[in-house]
Each structure stands twice: as structure tokens, then as C-alpha cells.
Protein backbone atom coordinates (compact mmCIF):
# COMPACT_ATOMS: atom_id res chain seq x y z
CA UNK A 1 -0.30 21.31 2.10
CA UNK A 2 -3.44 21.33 0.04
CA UNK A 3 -4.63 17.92 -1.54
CA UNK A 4 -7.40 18.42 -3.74
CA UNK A 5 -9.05 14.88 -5.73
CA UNK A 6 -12.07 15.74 -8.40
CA UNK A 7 -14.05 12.61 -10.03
CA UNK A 8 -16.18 13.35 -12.59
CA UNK A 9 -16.03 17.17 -11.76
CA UNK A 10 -16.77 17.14 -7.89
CA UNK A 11 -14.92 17.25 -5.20
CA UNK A 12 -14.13 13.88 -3.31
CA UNK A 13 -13.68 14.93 0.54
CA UNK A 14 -10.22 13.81 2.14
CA UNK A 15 -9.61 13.29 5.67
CA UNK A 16 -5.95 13.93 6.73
CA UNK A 17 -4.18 10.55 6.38
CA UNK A 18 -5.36 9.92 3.35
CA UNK A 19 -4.33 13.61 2.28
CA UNK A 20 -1.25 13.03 3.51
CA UNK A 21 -0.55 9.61 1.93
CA UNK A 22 -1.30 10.75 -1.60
CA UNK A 23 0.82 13.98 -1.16
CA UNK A 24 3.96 11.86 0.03
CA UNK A 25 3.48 9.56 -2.68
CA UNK A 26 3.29 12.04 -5.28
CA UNK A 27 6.31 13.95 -3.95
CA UNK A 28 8.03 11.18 -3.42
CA UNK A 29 7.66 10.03 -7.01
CA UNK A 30 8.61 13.30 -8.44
CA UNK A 31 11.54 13.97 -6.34
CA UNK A 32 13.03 10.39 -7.64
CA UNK A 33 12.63 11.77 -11.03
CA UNK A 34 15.48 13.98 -10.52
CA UNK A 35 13.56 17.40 -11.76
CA UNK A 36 15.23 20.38 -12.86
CA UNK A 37 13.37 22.64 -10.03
CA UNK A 38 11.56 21.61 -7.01
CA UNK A 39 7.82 21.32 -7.17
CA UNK A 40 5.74 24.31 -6.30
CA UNK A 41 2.53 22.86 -7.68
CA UNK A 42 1.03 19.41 -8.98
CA UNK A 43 -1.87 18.85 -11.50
CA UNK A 44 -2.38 15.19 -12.22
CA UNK A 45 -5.37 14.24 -14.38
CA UNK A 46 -6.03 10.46 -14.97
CA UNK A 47 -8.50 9.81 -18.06
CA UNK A 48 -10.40 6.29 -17.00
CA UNK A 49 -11.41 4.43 -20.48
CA UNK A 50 -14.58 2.92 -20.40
CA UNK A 51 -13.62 -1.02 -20.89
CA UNK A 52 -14.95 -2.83 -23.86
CA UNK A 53 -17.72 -5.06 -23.26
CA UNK A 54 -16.90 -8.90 -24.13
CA UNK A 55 -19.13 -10.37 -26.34
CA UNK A 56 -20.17 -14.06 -25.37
């Protein structure tokens, strides 16, 4: 099991339970999906939007 999390371009360190956590959840999530062939490896990249600023 490798879990691997990159913000911004550098790496965010992961002790095991939260490794662990993230690579059940993400498992878990795909295997409900019902996909054609099992999983051999995961990329998952999450753009954040920068949130518009409220004018007053």
C-alpha cells in the first residue's frame, strides 16, 4: 500500500492511520462503483477554486 497526498506540488507526510483511512475510503468508493477491472492504481487530483470575495 502506498498513499501518496501532494498540495500545491509537495509532499504532505502521512502517518499510518491516516494512510490507511484514505486508502479504504478510496477503495471502498471505487469498489461500490461496480468497475469493469479491479484497481491496480489511483490518481485523484482535486482542483480547489479560489472563492469569490463578497463585496460589502
Amino acid at each position: 500500500m502506498k498513499v501518496q497526498i501532494l498540495v500545491n506540488g509537495k509532499d504532505v507526510k502521512l502517518k499510518d492511520f491516516p494512510q490507511r483511512a484514505l486508502y479504504n475510503l478510496v477503495l471502498g468508493f471505487l469498489k461500490s462503483l461496480k468497475l469493469e477491472e479491479e484497481p491496480k492504481k489511483i490518481v485523484i487530483e482535486i482542483e480547489v477554486k479560489e472563492r469569490e470575495q463578497k463585496v460589502d
